[in-house]
N, C-alpha and C. Protein backbone atom coordinates (compact mmCIF):
# COMPACT_ATOMS: atom_id res chain seq x y z
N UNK A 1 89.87 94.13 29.47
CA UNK A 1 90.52 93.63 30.65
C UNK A 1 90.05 92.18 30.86
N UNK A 2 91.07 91.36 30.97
CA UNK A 2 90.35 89.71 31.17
C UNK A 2 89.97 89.42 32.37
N UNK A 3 89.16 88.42 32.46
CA UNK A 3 88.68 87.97 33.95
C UNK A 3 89.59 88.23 35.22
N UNK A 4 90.27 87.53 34.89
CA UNK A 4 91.29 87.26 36.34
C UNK A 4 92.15 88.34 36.54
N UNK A 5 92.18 89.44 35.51
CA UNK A 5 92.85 91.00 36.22
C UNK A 5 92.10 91.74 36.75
N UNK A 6 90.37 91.82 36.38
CA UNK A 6 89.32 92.26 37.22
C UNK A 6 89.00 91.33 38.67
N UNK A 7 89.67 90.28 38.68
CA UNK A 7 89.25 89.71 39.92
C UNK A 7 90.36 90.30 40.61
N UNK A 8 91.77 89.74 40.43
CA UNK A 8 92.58 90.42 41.21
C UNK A 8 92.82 91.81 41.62
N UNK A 9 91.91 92.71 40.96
CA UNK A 9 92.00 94.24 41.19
C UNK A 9 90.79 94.34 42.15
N UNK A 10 89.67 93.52 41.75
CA UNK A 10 89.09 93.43 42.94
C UNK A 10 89.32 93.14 44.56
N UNK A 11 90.00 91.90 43.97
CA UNK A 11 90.37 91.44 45.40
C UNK A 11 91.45 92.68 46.20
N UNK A 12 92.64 92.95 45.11
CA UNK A 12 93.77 94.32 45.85
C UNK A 12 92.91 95.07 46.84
N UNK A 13 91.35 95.52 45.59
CA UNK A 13 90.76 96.67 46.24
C UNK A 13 90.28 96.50 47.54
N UNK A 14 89.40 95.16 47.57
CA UNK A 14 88.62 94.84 49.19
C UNK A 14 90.01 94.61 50.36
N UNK A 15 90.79 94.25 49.80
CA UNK A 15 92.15 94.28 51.15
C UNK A 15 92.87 95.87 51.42
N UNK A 16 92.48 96.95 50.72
CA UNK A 16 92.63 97.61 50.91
C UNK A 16 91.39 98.45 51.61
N UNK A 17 90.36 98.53 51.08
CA UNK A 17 89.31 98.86 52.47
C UNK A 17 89.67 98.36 53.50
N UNK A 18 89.38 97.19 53.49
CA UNK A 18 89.65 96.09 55.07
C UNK A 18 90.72 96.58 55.70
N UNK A 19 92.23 96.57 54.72
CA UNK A 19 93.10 97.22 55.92
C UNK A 19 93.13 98.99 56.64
N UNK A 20 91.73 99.46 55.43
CA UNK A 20 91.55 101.07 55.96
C UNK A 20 91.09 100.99 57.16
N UNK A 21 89.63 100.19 57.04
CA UNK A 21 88.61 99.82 57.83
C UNK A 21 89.27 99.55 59.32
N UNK A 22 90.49 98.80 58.99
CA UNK A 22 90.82 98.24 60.67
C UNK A 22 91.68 99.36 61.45
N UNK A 23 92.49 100.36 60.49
CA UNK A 23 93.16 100.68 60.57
C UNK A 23 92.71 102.02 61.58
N UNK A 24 91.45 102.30 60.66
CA UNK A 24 90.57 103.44 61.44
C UNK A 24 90.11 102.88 62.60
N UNK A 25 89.40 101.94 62.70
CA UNK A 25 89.25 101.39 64.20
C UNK A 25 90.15 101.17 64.75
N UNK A 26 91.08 100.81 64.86
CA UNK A 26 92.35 100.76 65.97
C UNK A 26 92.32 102.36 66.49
N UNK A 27 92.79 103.46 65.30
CA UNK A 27 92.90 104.50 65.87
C UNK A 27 92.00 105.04 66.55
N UNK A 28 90.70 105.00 66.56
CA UNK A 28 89.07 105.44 67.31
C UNK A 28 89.59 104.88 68.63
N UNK A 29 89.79 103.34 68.34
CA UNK A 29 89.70 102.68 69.68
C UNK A 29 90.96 103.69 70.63
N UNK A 30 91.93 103.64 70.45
CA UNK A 30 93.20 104.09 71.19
C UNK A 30 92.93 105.91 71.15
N UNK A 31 92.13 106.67 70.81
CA UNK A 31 92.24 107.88 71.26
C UNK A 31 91.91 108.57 72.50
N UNK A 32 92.43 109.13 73.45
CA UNK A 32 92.27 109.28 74.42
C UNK A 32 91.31 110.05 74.33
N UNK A 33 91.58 111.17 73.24
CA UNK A 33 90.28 112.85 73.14
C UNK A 33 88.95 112.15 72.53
N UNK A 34 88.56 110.92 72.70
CA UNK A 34 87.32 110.33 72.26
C UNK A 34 86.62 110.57 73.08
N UNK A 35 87.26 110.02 74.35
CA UNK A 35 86.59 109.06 75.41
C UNK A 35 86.75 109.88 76.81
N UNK A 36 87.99 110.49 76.89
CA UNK A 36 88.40 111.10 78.29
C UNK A 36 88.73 112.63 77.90
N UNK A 37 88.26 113.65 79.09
CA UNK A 37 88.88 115.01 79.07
C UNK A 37 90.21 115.29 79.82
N UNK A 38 91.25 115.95 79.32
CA UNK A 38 92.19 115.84 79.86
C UNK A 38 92.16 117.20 80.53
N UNK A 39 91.26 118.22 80.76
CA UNK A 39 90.90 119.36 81.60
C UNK A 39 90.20 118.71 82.70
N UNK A 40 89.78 117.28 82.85
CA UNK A 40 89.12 116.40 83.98
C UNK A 40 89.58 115.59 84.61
N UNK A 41 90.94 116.56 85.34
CA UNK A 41 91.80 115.71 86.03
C UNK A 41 90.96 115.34 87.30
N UNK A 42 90.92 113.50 87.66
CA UNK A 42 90.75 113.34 88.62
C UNK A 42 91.71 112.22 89.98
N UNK A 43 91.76 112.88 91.43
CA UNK A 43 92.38 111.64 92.37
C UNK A 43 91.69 111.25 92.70
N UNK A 44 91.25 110.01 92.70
CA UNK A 44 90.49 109.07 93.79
C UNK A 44 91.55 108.13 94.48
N UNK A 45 90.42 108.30 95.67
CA UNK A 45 91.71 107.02 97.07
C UNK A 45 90.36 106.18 97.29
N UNK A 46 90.18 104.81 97.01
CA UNK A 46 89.75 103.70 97.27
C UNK A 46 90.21 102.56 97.45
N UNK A 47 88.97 102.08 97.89
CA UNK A 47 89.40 100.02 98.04
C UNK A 47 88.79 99.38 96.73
N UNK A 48 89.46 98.53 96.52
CA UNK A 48 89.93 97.76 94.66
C UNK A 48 88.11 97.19 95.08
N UNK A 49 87.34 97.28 94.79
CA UNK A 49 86.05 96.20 94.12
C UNK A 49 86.54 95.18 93.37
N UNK A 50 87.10 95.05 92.21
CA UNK A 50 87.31 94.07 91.32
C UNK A 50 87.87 94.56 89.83
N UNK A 51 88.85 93.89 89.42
CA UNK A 51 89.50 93.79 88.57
C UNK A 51 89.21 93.42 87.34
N UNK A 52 89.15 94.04 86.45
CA UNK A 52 88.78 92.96 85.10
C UNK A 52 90.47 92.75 84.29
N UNK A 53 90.77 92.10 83.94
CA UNK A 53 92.08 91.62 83.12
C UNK A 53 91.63 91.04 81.68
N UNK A 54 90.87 91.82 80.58
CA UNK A 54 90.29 91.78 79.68
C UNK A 54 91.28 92.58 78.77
N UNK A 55 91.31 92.33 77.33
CA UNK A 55 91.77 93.00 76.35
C UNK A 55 90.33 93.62 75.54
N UNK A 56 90.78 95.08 74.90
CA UNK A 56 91.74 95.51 74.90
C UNK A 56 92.21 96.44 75.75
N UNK A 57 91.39 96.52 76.91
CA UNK A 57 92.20 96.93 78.57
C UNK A 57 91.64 96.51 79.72
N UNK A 58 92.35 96.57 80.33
CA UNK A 58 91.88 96.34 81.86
C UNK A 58 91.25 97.82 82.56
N UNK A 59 90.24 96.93 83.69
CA UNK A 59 89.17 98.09 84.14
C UNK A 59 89.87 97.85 85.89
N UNK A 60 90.14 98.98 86.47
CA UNK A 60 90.15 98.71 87.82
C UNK A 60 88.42 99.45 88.79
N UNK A 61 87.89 98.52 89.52
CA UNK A 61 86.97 99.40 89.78
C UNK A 61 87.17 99.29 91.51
N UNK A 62 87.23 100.60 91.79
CA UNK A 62 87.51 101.48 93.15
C UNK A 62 85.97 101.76 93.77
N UNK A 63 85.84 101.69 94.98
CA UNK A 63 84.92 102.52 96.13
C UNK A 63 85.52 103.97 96.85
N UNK A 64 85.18 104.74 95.96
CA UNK A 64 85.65 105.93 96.86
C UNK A 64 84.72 106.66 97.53
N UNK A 65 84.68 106.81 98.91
CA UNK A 65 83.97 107.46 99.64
C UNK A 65 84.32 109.24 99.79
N UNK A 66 83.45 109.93 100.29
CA UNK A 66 83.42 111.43 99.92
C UNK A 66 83.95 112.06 98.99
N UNK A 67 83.53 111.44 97.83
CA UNK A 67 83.79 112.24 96.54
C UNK A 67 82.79 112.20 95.49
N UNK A 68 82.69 113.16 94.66
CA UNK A 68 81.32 113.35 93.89
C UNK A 68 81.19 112.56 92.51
N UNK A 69 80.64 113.40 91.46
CA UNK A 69 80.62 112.26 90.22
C UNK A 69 81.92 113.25 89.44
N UNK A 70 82.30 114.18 90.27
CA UNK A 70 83.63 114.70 89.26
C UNK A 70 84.79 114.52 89.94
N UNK A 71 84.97 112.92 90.90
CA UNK A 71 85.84 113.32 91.47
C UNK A 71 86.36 114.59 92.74
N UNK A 72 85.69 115.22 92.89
CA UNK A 72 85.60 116.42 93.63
C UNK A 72 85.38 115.89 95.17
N UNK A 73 86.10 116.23 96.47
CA UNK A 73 85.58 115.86 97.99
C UNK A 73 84.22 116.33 97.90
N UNK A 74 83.14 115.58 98.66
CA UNK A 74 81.76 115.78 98.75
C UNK A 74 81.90 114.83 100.02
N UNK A 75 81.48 115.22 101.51
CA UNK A 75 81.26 114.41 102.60
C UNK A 75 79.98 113.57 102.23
N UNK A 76 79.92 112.43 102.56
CA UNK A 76 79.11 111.81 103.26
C UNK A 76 78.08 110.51 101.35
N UNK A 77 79.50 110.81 100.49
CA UNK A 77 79.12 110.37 99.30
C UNK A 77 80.09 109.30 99.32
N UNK A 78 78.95 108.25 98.58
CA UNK A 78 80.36 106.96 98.44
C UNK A 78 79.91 106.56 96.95
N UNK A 79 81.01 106.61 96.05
CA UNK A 79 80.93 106.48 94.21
C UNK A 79 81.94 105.43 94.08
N UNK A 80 80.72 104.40 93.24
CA UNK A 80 82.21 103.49 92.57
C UNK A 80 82.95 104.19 91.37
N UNK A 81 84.52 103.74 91.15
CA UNK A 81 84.74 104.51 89.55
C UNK A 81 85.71 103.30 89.17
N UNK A 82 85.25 102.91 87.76
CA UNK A 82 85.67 102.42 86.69
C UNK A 82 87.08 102.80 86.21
N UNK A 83 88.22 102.38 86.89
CA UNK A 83 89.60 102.99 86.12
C UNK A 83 90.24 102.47 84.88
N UNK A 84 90.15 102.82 83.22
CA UNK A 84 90.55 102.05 82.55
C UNK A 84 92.15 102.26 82.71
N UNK A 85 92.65 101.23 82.23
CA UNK A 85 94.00 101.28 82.24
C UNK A 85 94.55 100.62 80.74
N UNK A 86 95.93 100.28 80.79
CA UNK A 86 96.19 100.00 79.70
C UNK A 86 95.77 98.35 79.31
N UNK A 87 96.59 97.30 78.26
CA UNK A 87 95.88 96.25 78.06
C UNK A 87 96.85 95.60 79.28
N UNK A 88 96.17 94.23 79.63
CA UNK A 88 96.92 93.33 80.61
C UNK A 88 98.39 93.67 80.62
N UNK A 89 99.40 93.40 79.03
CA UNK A 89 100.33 93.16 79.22
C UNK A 89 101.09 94.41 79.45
N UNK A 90 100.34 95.44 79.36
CA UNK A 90 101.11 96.78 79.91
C UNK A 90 101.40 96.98 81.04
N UNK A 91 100.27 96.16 81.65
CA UNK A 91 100.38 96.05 83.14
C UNK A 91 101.69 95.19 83.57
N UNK A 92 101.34 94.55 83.12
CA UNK A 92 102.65 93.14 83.91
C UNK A 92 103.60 93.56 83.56
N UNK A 93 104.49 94.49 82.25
CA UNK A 93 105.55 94.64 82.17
C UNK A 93 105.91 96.27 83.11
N UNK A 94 104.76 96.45 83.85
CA UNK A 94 104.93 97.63 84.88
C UNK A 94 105.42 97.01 86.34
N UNK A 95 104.94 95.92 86.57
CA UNK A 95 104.81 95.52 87.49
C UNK A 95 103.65 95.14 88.08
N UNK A 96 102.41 95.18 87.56
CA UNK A 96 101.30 95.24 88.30
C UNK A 96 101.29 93.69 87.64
N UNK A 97 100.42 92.58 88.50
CA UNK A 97 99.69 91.25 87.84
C UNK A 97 98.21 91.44 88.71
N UNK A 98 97.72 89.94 88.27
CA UNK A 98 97.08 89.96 89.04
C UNK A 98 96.67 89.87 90.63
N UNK A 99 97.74 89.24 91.05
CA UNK A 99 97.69 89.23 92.74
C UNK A 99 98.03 90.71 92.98
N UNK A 100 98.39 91.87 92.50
CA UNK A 100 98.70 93.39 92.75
C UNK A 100 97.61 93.57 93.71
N UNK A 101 96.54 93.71 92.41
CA UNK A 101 95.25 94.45 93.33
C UNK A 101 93.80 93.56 93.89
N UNK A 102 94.65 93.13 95.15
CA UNK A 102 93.06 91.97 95.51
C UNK A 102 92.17 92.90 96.26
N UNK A 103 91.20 92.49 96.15
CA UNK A 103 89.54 93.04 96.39
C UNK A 103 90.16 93.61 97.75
N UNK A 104 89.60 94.79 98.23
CA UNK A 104 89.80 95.56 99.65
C UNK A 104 91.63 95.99 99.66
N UNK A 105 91.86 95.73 98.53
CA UNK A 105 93.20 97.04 98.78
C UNK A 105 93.00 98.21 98.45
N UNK A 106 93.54 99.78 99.26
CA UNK A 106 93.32 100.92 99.29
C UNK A 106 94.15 101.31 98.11
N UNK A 107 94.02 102.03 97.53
CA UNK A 107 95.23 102.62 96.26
C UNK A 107 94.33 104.10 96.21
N UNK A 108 95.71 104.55 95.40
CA UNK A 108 95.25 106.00 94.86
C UNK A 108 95.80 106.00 93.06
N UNK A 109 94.36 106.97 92.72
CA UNK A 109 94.84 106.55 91.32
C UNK A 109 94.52 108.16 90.69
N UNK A 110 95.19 108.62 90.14
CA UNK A 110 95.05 109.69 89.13
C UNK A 110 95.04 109.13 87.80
N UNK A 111 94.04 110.34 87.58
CA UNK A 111 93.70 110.09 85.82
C UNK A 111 92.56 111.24 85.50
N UNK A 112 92.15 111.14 84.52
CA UNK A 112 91.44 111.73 83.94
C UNK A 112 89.51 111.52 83.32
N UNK A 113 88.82 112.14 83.81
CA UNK A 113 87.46 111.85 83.89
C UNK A 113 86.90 111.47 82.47
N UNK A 114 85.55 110.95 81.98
CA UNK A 114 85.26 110.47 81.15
C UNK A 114 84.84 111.78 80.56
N UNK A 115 84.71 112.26 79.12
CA UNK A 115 84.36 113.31 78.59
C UNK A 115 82.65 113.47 79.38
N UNK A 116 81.74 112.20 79.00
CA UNK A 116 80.36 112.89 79.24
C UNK A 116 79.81 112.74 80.94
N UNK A 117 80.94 112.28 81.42
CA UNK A 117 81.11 112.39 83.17
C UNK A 117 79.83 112.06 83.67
N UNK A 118 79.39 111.22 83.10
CA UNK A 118 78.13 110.24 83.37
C UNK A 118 78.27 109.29 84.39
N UNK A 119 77.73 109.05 84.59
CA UNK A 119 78.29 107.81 86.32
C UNK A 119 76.74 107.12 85.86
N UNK A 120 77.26 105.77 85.59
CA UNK A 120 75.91 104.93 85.40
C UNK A 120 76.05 103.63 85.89
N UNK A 121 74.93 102.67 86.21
CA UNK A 121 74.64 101.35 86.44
C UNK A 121 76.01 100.63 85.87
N UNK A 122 76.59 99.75 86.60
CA UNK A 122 77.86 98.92 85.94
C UNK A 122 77.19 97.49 85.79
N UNK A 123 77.48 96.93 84.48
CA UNK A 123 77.23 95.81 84.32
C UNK A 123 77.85 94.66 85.11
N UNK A 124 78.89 95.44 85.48
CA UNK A 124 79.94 94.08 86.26
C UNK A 124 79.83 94.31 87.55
N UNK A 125 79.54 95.56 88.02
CA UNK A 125 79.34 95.61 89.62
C UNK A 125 77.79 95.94 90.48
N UNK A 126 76.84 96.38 89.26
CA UNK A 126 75.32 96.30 89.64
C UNK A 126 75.16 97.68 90.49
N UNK A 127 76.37 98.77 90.25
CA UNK A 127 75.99 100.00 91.39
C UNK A 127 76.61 101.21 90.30
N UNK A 128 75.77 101.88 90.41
CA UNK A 128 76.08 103.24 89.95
C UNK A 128 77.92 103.82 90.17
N UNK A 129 78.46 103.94 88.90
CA UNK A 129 79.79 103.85 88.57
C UNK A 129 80.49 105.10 87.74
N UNK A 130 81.16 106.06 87.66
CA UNK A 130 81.72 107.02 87.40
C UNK A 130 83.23 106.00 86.94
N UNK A 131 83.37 106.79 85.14
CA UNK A 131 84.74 106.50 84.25
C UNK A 131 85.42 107.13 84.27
N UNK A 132 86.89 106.86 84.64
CA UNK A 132 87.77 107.75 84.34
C UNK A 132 89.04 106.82 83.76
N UNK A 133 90.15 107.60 83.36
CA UNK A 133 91.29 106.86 82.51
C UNK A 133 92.01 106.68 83.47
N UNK A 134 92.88 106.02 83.72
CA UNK A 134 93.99 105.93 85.24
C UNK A 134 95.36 106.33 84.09
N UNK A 135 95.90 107.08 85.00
CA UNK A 135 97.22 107.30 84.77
C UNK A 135 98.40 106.84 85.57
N UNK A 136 98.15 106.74 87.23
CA UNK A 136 99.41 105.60 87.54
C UNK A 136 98.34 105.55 88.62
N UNK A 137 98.75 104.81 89.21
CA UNK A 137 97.61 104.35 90.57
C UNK A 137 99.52 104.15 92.05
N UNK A 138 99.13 104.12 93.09
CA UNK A 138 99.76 104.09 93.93
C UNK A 138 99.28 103.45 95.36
N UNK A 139 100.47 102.46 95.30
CA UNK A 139 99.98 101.30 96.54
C UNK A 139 99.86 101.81 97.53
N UNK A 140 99.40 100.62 98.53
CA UNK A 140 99.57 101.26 100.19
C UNK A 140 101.10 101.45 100.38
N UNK A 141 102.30 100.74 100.02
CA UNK A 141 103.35 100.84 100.28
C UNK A 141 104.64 101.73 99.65
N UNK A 142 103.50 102.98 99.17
CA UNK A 142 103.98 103.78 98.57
C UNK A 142 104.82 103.61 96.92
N UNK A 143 104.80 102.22 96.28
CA UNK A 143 104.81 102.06 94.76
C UNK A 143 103.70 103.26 94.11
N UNK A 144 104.39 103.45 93.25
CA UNK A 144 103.48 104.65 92.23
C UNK A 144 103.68 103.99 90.76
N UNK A 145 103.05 103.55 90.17
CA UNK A 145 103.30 102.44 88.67
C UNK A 145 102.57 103.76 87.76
N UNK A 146 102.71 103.13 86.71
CA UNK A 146 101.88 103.92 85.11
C UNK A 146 101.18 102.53 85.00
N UNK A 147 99.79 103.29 84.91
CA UNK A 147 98.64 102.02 84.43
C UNK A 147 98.36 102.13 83.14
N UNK A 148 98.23 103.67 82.11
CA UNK A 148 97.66 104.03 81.10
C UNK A 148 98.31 103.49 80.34
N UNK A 149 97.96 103.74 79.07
CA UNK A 149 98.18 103.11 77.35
C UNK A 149 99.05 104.22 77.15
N UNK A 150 100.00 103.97 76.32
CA UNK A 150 101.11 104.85 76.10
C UNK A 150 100.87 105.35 74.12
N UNK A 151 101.15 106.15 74.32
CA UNK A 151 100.92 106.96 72.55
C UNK A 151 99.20 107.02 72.16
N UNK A 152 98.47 107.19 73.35
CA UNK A 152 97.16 107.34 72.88
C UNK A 152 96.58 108.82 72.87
N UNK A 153 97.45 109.65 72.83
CA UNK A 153 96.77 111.29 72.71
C UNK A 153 97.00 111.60 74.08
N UNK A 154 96.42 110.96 75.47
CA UNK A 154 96.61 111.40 76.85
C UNK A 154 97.77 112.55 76.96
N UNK A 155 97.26 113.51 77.90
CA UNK A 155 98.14 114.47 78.49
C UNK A 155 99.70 113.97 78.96
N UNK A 156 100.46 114.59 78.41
CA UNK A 156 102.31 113.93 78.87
C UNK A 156 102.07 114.57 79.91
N UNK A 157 101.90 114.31 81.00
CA UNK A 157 102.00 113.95 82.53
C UNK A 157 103.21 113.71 83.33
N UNK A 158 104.36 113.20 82.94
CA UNK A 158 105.23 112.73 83.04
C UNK A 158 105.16 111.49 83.81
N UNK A 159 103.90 110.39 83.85
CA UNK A 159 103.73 109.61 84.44
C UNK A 159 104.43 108.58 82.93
N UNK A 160 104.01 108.33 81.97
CA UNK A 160 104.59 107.22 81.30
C UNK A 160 105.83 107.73 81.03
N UNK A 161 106.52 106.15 81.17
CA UNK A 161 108.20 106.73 80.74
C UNK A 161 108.47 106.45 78.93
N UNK A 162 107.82 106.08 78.33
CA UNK A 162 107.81 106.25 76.96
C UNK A 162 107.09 107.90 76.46
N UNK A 163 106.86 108.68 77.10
CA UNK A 163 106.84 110.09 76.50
C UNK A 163 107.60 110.88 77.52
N UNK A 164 109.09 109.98 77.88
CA UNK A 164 109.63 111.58 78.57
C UNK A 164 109.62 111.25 80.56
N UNK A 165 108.27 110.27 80.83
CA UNK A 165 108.38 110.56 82.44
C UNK A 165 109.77 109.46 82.71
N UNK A 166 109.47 109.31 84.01
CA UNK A 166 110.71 108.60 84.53
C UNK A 166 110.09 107.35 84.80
N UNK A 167 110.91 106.45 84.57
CA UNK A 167 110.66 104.77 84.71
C UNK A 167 110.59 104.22 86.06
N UNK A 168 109.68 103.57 86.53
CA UNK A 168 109.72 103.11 87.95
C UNK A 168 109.49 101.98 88.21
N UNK A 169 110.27 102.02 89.15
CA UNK A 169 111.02 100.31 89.68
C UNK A 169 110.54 100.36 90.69
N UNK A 170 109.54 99.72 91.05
CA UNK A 170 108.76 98.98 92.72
C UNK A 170 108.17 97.83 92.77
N UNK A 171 108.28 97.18 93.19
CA UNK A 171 107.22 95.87 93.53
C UNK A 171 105.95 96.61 93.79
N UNK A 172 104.88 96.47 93.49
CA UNK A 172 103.64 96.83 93.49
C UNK A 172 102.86 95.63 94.60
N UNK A 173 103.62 93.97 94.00
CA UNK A 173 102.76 92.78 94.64
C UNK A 173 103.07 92.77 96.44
N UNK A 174 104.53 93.18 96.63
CA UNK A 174 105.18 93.20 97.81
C UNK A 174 105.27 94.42 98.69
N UNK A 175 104.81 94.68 99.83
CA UNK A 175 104.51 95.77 100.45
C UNK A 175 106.21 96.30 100.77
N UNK A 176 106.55 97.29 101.02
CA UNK A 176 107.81 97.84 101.44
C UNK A 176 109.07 97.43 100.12
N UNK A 177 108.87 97.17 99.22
CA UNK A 177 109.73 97.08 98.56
C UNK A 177 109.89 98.10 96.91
């Protein structure tokens, strides 16, 4: 075999790891049964803490008062929770941007709890924080959006309208509309 057919079979070969390699990480990254239990359905009703608008998703993080680390009513408990959602632009083509959710708006968000339902120190908010996946969150003005990543394993819910739910049209930024 001459030089340059062992190089080029080399080279075929390393672009073919590399595109295994990425290929498997994409899928790790996007599985829902990694990261979240979908027997750990949770509602939380809070006020927005702060937003992250980061790829490859956005984090909504909520103050919910009387509820435990499973989501569960518990009087006299106040838990931040970490809502991942899908990436930015899933958002914006829902309707949500960034002026949606400014700091001290109330929303309600269903989704699903983190598999090891750990509630720990947040790097971005400095207070003990409980993960869960958001599946649509719902304004004060009664908008109900889909926040989640669509084709990632998550429970068909009938909240995304790419597996089946129904598509929804609200202003999220504008109250009453």
């Amino acid at each position: 075999m001459s030089r340059k057919t062992r190089i080029a079979l080399m080279a075929a070969a390393a672009g073919l790891v590399a595109m295994a390699g990425v290929g498997g990480a994409a899928y790790a990254h996007h599985a829902f049964a990694a990261e979240f239990d979908a027997n750990a359905p949770v509602l939380l009703k809070g006020k927005v803490v702060t937003v992250e608008w980061v790829n490859p998703h956005t984090w909504i993080h909520i103050n919910v008062p009387d509820t435990d680390e499973k989501g569960k009513p518990k009087k006299g408990t106040t838990l931040n929770w970490q809502i991942e959602g899908g990436t930015p632009n899933t958002l914006l083509r829902t309707g949500i941007n960034k002026q949606s959710l400014p700091v001290g708006t109330e929303v309600v968000v269903r989704g699903y709890q983190s598999k090891d339902a750990l509630c720990e120190i947040s790097a971005k908010t400095h207070v003990k924080t409980c993960k869960a996946n958001g599946r649509d969150v719902t304004f004060p003005n009664g908008c109900k959006l889909f926040v989640g990543s669509s084709g990632t394993g998550a429970p068909k819910d009938g909240s995304d309208s790419s597996e089946g739910g129904a598509e929804k049209k609200c202003d999220a930024a504008q109250p009453g509309k």
